[in-house]
Protein backbone atom coordinates (compact mmCIF):
# COMPACT_ATOMS: atom_id res chain seq x y z
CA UNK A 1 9.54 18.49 -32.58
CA UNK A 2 7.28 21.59 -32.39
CA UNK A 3 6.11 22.65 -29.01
CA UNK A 4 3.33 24.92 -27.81
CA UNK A 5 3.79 26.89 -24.75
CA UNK A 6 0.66 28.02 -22.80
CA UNK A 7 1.06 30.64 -20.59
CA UNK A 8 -1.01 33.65 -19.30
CA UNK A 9 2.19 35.95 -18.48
CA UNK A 10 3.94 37.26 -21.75
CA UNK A 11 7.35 36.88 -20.15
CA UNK A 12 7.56 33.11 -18.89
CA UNK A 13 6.29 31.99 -22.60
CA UNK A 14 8.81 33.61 -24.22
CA UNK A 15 11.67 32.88 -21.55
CA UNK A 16 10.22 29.07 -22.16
CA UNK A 17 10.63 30.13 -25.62
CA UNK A 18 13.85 31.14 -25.87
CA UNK A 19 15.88 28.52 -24.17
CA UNK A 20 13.77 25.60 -26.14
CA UNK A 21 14.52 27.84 -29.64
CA UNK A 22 18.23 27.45 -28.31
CA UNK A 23 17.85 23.69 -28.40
CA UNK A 24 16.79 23.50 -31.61
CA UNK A 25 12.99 22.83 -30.95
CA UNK A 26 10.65 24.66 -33.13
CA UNK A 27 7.75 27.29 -30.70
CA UNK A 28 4.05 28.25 -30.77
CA UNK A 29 2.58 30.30 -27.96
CA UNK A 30 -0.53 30.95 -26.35
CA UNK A 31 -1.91 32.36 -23.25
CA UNK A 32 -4.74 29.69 -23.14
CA UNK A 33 -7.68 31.78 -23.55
CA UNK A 34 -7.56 31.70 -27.89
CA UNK A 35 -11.23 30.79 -29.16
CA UNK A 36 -9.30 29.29 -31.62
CA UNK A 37 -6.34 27.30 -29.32
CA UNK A 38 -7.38 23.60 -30.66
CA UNK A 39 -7.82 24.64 -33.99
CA UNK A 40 -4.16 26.06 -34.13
CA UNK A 41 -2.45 23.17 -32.31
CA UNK A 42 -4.19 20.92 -34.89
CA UNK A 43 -3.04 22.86 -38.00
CA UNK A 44 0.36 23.16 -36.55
CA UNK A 45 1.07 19.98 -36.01
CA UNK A 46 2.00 20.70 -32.27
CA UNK A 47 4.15 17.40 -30.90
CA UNK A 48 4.02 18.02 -27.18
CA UNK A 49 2.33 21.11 -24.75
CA UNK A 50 3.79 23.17 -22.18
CA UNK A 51 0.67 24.36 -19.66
CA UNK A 52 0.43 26.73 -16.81
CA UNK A 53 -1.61 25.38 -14.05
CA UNK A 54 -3.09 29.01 -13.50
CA UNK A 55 -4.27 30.61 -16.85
CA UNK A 56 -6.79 32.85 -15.21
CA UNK A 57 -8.81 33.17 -12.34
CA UNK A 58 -11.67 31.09 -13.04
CA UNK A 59 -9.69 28.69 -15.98
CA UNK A 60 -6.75 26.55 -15.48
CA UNK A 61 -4.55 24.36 -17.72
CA UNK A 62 -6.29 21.36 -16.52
CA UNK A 63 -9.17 22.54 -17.90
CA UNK A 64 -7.72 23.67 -20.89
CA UNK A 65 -6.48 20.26 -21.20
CA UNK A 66 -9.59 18.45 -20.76
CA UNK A 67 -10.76 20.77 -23.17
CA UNK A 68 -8.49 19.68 -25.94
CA UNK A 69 -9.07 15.95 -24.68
CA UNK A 70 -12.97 16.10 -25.78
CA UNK A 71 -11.64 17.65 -29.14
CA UNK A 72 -9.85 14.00 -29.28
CA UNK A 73 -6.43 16.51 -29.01
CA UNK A 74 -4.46 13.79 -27.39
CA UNK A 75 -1.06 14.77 -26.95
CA UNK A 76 1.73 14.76 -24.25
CA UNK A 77 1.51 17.36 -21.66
CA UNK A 78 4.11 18.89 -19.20
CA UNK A 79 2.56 21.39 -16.64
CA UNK A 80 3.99 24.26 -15.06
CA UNK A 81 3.16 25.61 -11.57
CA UNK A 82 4.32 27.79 -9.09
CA UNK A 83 1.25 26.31 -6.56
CA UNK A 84 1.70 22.58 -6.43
CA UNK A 85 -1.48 20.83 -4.11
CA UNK A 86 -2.15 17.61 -3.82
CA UNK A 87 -5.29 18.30 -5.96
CA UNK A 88 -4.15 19.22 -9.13
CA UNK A 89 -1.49 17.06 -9.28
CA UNK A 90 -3.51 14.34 -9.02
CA UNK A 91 -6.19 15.64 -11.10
CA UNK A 92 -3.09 15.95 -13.67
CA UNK A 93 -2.09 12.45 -13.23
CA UNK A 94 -5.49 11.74 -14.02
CA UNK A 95 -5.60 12.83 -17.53
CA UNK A 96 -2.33 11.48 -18.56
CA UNK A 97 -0.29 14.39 -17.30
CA UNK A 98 3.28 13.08 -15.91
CA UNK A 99 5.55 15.49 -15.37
CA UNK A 100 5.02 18.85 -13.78
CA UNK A 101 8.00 22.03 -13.14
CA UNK A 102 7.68 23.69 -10.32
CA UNK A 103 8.03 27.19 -10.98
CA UNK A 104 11.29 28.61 -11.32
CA UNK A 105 12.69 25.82 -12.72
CA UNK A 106 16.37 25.79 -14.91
CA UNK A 107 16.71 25.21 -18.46
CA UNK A 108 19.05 22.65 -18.08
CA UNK A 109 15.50 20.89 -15.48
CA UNK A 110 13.25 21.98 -18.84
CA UNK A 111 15.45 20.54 -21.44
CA UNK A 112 15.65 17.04 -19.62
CA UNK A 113 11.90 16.80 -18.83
CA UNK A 114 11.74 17.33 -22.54
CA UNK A 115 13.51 15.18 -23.72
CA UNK A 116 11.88 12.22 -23.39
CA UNK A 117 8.99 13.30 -25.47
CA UNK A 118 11.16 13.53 -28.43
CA UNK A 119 10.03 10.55 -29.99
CA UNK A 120 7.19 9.43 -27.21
CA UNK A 121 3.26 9.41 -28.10
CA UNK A 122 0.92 8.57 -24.64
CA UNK A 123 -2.74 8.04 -24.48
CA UNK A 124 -4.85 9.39 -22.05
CA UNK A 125 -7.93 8.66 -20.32
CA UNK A 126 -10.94 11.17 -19.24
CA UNK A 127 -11.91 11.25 -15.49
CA UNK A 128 -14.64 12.70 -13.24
CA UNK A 129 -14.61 15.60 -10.35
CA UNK A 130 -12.06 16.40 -8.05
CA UNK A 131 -11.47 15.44 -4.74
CA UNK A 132 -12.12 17.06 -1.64
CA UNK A 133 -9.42 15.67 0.76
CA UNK A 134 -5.40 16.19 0.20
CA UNK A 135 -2.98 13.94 1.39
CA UNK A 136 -0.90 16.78 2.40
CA UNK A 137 3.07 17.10 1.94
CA UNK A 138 6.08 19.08 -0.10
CA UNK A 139 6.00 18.93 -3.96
CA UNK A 140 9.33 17.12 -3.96
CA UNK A 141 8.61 14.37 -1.13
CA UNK A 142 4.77 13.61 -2.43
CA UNK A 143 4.81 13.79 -6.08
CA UNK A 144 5.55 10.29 -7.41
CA UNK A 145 2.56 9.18 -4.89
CA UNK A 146 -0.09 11.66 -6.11
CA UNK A 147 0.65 10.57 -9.81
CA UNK A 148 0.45 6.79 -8.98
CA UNK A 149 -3.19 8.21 -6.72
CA UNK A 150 -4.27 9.11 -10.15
CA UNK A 151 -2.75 5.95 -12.41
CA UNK A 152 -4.85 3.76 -9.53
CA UNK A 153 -7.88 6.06 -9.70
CA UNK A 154 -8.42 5.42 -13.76
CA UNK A 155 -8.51 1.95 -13.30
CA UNK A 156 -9.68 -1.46 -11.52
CA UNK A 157 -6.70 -2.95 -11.20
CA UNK A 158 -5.50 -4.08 -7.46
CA UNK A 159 -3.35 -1.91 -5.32
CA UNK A 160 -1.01 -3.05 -2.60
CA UNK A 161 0.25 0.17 -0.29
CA UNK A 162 3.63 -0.80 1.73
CA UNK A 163 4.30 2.18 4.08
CA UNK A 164 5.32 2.05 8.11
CA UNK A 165 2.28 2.57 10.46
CA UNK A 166 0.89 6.14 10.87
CA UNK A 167 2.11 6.78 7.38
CA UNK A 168 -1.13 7.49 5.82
CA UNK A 169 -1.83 4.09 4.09
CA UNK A 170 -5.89 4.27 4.50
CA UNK A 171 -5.88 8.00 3.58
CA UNK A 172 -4.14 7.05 0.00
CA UNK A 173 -6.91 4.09 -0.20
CA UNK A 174 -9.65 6.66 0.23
CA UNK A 175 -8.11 8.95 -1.75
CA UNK A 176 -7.93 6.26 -5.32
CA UNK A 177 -11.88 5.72 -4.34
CA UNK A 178 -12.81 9.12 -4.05
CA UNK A 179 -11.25 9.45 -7.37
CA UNK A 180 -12.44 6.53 -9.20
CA UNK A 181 -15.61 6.29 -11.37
CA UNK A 182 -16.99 4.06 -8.82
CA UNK A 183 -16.76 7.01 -5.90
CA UNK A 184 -20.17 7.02 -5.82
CA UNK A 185 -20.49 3.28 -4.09
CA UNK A 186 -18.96 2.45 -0.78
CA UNK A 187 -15.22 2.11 0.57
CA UNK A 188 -15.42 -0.59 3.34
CA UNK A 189 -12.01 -1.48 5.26
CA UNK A 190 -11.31 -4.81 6.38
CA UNK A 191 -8.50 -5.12 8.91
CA UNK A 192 -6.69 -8.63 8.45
CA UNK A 193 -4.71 -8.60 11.71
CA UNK A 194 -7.84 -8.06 14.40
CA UNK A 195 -10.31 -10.75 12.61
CA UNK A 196 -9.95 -14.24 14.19
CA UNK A 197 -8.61 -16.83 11.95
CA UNK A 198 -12.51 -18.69 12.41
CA UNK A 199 -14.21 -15.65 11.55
CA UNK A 200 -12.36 -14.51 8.63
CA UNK A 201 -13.90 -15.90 5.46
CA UNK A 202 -17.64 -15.18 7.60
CA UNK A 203 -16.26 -11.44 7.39
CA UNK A 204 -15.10 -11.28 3.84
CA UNK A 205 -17.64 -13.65 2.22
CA UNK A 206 -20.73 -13.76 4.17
CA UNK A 207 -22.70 -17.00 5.61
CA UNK A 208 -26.33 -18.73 5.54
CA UNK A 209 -28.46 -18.93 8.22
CA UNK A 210 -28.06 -22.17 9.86
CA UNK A 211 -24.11 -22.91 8.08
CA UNK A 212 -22.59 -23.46 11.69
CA UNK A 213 -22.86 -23.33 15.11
CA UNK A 214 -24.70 -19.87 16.12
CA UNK A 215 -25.17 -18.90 12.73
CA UNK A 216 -29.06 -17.40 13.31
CA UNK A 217 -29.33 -15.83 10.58
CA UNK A 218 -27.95 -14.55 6.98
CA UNK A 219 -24.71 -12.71 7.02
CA UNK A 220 -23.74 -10.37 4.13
CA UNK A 221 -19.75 -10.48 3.77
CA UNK A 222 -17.79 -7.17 3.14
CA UNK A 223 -17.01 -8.53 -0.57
CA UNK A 224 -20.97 -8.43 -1.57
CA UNK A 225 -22.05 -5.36 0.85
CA UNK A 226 -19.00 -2.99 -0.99
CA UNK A 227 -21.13 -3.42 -4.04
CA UNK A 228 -19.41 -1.78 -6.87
CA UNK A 229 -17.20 -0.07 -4.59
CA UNK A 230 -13.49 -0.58 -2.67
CA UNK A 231 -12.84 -3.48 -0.63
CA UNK A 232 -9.60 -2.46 1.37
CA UNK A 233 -7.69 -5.02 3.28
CA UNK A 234 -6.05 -3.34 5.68
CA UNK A 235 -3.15 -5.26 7.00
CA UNK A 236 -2.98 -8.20 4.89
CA UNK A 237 0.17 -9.48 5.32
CA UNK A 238 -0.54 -10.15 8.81
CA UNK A 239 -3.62 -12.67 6.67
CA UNK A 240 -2.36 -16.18 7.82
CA UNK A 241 -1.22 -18.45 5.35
CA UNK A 242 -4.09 -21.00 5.82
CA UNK A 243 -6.68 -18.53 4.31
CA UNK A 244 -4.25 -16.88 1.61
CA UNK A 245 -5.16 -19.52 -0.57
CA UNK A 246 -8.52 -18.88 -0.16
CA UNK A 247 -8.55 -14.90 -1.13
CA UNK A 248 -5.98 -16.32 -4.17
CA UNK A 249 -9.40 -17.77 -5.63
CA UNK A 250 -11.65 -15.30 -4.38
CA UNK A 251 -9.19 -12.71 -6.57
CA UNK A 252 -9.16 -14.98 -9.74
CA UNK A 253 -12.22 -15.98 -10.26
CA UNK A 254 -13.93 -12.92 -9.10
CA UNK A 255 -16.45 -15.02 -7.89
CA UNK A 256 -17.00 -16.62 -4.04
CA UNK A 257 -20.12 -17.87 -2.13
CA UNK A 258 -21.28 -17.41 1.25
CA UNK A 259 -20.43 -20.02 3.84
CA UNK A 260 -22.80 -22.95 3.61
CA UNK A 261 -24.30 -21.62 0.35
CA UNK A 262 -24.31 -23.04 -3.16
CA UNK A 263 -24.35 -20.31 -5.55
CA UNK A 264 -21.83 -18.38 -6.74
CA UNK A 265 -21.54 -14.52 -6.10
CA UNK A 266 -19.78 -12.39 -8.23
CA UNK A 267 -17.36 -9.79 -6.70
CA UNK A 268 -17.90 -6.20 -8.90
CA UNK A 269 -15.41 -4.21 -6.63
CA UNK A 270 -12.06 -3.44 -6.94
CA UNK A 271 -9.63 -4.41 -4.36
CA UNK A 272 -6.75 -1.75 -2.57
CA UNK A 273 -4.87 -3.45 0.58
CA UNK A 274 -2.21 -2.05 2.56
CA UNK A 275 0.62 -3.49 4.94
CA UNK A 276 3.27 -2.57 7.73
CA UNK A 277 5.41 -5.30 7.43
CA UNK A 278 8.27 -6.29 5.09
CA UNK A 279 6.36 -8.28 2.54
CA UNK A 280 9.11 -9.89 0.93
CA UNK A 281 10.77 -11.18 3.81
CA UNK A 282 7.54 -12.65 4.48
CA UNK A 283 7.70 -14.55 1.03
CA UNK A 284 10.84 -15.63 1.69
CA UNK A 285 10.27 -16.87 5.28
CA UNK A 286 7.01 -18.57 3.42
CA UNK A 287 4.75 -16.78 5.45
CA UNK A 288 3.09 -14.77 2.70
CA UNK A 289 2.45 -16.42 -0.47
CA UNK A 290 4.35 -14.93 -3.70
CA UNK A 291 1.35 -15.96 -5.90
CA UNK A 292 -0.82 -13.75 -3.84
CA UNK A 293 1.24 -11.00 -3.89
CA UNK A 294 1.54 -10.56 -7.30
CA UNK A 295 -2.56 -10.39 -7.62
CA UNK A 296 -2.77 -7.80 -4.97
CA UNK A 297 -0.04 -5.92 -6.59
CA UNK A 298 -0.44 -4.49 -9.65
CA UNK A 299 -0.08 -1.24 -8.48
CA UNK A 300 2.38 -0.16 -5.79
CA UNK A 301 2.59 2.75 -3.79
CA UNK A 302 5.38 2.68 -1.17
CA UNK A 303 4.62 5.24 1.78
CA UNK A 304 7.70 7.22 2.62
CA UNK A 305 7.83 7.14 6.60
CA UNK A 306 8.10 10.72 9.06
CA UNK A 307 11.81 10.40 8.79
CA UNK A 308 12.31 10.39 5.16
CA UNK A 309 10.38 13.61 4.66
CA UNK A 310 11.30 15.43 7.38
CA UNK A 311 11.00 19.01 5.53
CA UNK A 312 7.77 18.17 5.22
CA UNK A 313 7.11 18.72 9.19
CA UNK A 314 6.32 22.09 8.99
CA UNK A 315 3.80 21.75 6.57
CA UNK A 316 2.46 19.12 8.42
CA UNK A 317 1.96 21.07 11.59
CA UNK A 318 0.71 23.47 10.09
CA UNK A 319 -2.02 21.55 8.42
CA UNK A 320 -2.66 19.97 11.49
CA UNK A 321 -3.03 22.86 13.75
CA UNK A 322 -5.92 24.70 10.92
CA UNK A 323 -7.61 20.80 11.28
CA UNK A 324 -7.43 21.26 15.35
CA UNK A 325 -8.63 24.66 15.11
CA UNK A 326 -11.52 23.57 12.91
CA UNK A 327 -12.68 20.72 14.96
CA UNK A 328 -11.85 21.77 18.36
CA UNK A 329 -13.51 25.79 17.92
CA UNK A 330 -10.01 27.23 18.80
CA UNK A 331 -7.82 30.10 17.23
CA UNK A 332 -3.95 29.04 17.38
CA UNK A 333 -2.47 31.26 15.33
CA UNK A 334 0.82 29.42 14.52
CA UNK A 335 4.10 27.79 16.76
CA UNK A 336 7.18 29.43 17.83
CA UNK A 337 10.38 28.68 15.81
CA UNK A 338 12.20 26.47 18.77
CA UNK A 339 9.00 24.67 19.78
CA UNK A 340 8.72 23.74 15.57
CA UNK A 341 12.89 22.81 15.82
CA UNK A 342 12.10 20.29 19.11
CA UNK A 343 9.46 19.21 16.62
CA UNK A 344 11.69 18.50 13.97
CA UNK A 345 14.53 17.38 15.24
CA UNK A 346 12.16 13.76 17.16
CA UNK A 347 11.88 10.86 16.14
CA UNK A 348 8.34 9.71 14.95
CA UNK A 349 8.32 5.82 15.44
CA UNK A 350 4.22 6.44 15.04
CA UNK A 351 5.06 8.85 11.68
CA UNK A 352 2.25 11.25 11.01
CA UNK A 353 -0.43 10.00 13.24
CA UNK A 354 2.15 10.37 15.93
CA UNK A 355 2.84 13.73 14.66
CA UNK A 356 -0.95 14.88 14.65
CA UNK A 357 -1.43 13.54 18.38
CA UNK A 358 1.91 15.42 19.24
CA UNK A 359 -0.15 18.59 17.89
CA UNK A 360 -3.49 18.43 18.91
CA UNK A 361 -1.93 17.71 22.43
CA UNK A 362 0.05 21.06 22.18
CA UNK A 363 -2.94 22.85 20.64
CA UNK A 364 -5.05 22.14 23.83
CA UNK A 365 -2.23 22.68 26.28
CA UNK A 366 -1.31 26.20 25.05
CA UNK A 367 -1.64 29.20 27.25
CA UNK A 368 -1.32 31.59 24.11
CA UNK A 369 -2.34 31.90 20.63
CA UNK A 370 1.08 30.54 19.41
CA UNK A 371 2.34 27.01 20.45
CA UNK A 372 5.37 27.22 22.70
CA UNK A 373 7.64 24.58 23.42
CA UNK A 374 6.68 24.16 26.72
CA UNK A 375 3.28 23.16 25.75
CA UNK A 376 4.38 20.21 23.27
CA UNK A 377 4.06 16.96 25.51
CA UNK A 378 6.07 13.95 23.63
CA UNK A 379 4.62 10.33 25.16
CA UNK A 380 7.19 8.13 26.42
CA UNK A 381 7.98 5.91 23.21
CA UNK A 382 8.68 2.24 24.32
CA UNK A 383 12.44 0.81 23.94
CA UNK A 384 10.50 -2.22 22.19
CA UNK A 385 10.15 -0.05 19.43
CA UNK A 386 13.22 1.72 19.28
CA UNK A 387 16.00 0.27 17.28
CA UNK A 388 19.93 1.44 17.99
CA UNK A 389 19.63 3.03 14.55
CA UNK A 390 17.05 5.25 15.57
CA UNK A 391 18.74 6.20 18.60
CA UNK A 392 22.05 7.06 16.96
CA UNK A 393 19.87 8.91 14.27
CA UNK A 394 18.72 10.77 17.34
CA UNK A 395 21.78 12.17 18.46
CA UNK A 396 22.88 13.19 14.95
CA UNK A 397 19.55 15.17 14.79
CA UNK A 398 20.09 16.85 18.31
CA UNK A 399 23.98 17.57 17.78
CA UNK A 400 24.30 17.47 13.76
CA UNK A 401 25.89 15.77 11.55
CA UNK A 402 29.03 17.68 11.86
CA UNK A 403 29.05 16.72 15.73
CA UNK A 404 29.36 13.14 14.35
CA UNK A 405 32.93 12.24 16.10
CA UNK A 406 31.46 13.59 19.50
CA UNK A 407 28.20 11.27 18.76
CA UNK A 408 30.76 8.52 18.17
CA UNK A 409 31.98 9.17 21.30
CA UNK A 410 29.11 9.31 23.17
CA UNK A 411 28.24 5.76 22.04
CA UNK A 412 31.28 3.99 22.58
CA UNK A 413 31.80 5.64 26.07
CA UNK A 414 28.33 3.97 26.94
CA UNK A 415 29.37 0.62 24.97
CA UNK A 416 32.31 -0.05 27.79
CA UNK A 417 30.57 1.54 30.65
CA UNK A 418 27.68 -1.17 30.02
CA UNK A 419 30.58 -3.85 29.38
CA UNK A 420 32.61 -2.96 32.48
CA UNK A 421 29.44 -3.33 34.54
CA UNK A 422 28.96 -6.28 32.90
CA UNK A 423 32.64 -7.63 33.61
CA UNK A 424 35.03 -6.02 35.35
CA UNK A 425 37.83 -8.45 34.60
CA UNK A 426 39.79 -6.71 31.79
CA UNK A 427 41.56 -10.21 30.52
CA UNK A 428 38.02 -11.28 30.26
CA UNK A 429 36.72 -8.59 28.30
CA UNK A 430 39.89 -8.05 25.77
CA UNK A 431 39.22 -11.49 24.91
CA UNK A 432 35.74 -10.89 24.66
CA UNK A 433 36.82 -8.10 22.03
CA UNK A 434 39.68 -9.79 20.36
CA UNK A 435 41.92 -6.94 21.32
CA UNK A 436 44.91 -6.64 23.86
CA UNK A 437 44.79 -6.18 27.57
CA UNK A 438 46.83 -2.81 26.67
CA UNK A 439 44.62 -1.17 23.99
CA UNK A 440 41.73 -1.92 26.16
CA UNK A 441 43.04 -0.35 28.76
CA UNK A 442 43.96 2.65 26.86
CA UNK A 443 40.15 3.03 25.64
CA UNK A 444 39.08 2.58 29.12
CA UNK A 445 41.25 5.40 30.35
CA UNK A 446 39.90 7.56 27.58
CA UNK A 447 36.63 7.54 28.68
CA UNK A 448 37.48 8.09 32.34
């Protein structure tokens, strides 16, 4: 396989170079900015291209890219990048580009990103401008979900985004139509869980004047007024099961009619919906039907929740106190390193939105120019909420993980004292147990 590398610094193309020589691939470089650069990688009979994001100031290997895609140059592309944003790696996705190093990477990371192309051929599609908000996190914790932004932004095909609440679910909707070729037309959100059963199909499909009780006039549902645009169904596994049916049709024909109408409509939006809840407990429990599911689902984009990206907090914060600053005419410079450690060591049962109220809080209740821990204010989070797993992940945050046996500890001690208030009679509680009167008692005396 020959490979071009694409560089604008003489010593990362041939370091590239060098360890792709050593495993037996054949090498052609460029720094990007050759008149001639298509021409070459034609005659060559390049297989697969190596691109810096950052070829100059005013030129990138995106554009270089989409360059070589009008000159129907269609071949595989890895990028490189030592400045990975949310908007070029999407903008990557969008033109076919899957895999991206993050500058300084090993041979051993190169080599195995390679790889697959050995014997691999993709097509590629061309898109439209880039967008102007990020959906902000690490490299590592956000990449998979800014590549499928882009898959879902080349195409009409339904998207279903599972994710905890305060994850960000409507941001990633707004995000595929701000990238799609339909950005121009309207995103309208229509949340399943607050519409009345009675009112539902009204909502989504629109009624006649006259149709029912009250009904004084024409109603334009959300699936005509979106146009050519997004309809997103916010919440829709909370959609009971009586009207599931109903959207089933709506979604295979592509067609519906308002209530008490006789012509058909024809729906020329694309559909993105989002949910909290375990969906596929739902099937199971027959609450949600599996039919459904698999229309709305095409595309998935799971939503990784506060806890599962917690090195991503201080990036977070810091977005979030520039975005306070911004909207509320203030100038906090930054936040002391124990108020960000309180930060990161809660948990976020509310994930990011909990995390931006946290901030914004702290942002108006600081005396200085730098947060302090004294000004971050955590709401009282309600036990219905809180599960014994996030409590014992709690403790292993606050003491860590090395402090596990006195965590253990901790727990168990509570355990009995609760049980002992419960009943005191220790025949009645070893039994309880299925232990012996005598080990009982000797875990009793151990905890005082």
């Amino acid at each position: 396989m020959k490979i071009a590398i694409i560089d604008d610094q003489d010593e990362i193309r041939y370091s590239v170079s060098k360890i792709l020589k050593r495993a037996k691939y054949d090498t052609l470089l460029f720094d990007g900015l050759e008149d001639d650069i298509a021409q070459q990688i034609k005659d060559e009979k390049i297989n697969l291209l190596i691109v810096d994001v950052m070829l100059s100031d005013d030129f990138s290997g995106i554009d270089l890219v989409k360059i070589l895609r009008e000159k129907d140059i269609n071949l595989p592309v890895i990028l490189m990048t030592a400045y990975t944003t949310p908007t070029n790696m999407i903008e990557a996705s969008k033109i076919g580009i899957k895999d991206i190093l993050q500058k300084p990477f090993t041979a051993d990371e190169l080599k195995e990103v390679i790889k697959k192309y050995d014997e691999k051929k993709d097509t590629y599609i061309k898109v439209k401008d880039q967008i102007n908000e990020e959906f902000v996190g690490s490299f590592e914790t956000m990449k998979d979900i800014y590549s499928k932004i882009g898959i879902a932004a080349n195409n009409d095909l339904p998207v279903m985004i599972l994710g905890s609440t305060g994850t960000g679910k409507e941001l990633i909707a707004r995000l595929i139509h701000k990238n799609s070729k339909n950005s121009e037309s309207d995103i309208l959100a229509l949340n399943c869980a607050s519409i009345p059963k009675d009112l539902f199909e009204s909502q989504l499909f629109g009624h006649e004047k006259g149709s029912f009780t009250d009904a004084n006039r024409q109603h334009i549902g959300f699936a005509e007024a979106v146009g050519e645009g997004t309809l997103f169904l916010d919440e829709i596994g909370e959609l009971d099961i009586s009207l599931q049916s109903k959207l089933l049709r709506f979604l295979e024909n592509k067609t519906f009619r308002r209530i008490g109408g006789n012509k058909d409509i024809e729906f020329k939006g694309r559909i993105i919906s989002a949910t909290n809840i375990n969906i596929n407990k739902n099937i199971e429990n027959e609450s949600f039907r599996q039919d459904l599911y698999f229309r709305l689902s095409i595309i998935n984009i799971e939503v990784p929740t506060l806890k599962q990206r917690k090195k991503d907090i201080p990036i977070l914060v810091d977005f979030f106190i520039k975005k306070a600053n911004k909207e509320l005419n203030l100038n906090i410079k930054g936040i002391s390193s124990d108020a960000l450690e309180t930060l990161k060591n809660r948990t976020y049962h509310g994930n990011i939105r909990e995390l931006k109220n946290i901030i914004y809080n702290s942002v108006l209740s600081a005396h200085e120019e730098v947060i302090q821990k004294n000004s971050i204010k955590f709401k009282k989070q309600s036990t219905n909420d809180i599960t014994l797993a996030d409590l014992i992940s709690q403790m292993l945050d606050e003491k860590g993980i090395e402090n596990a046996k006195t965590v253990l500890d901790t727990i168990q001690k509570e355990f009995y004292t609760v049980l002992m208030q419960k009943d005191s009679n220790i025949t009645h509680l070893a039994n309880y147990l299925d232990i012996s009167r005598s080990t009982l008692r000797k875990v009793l005396q151990k905890y005082s």
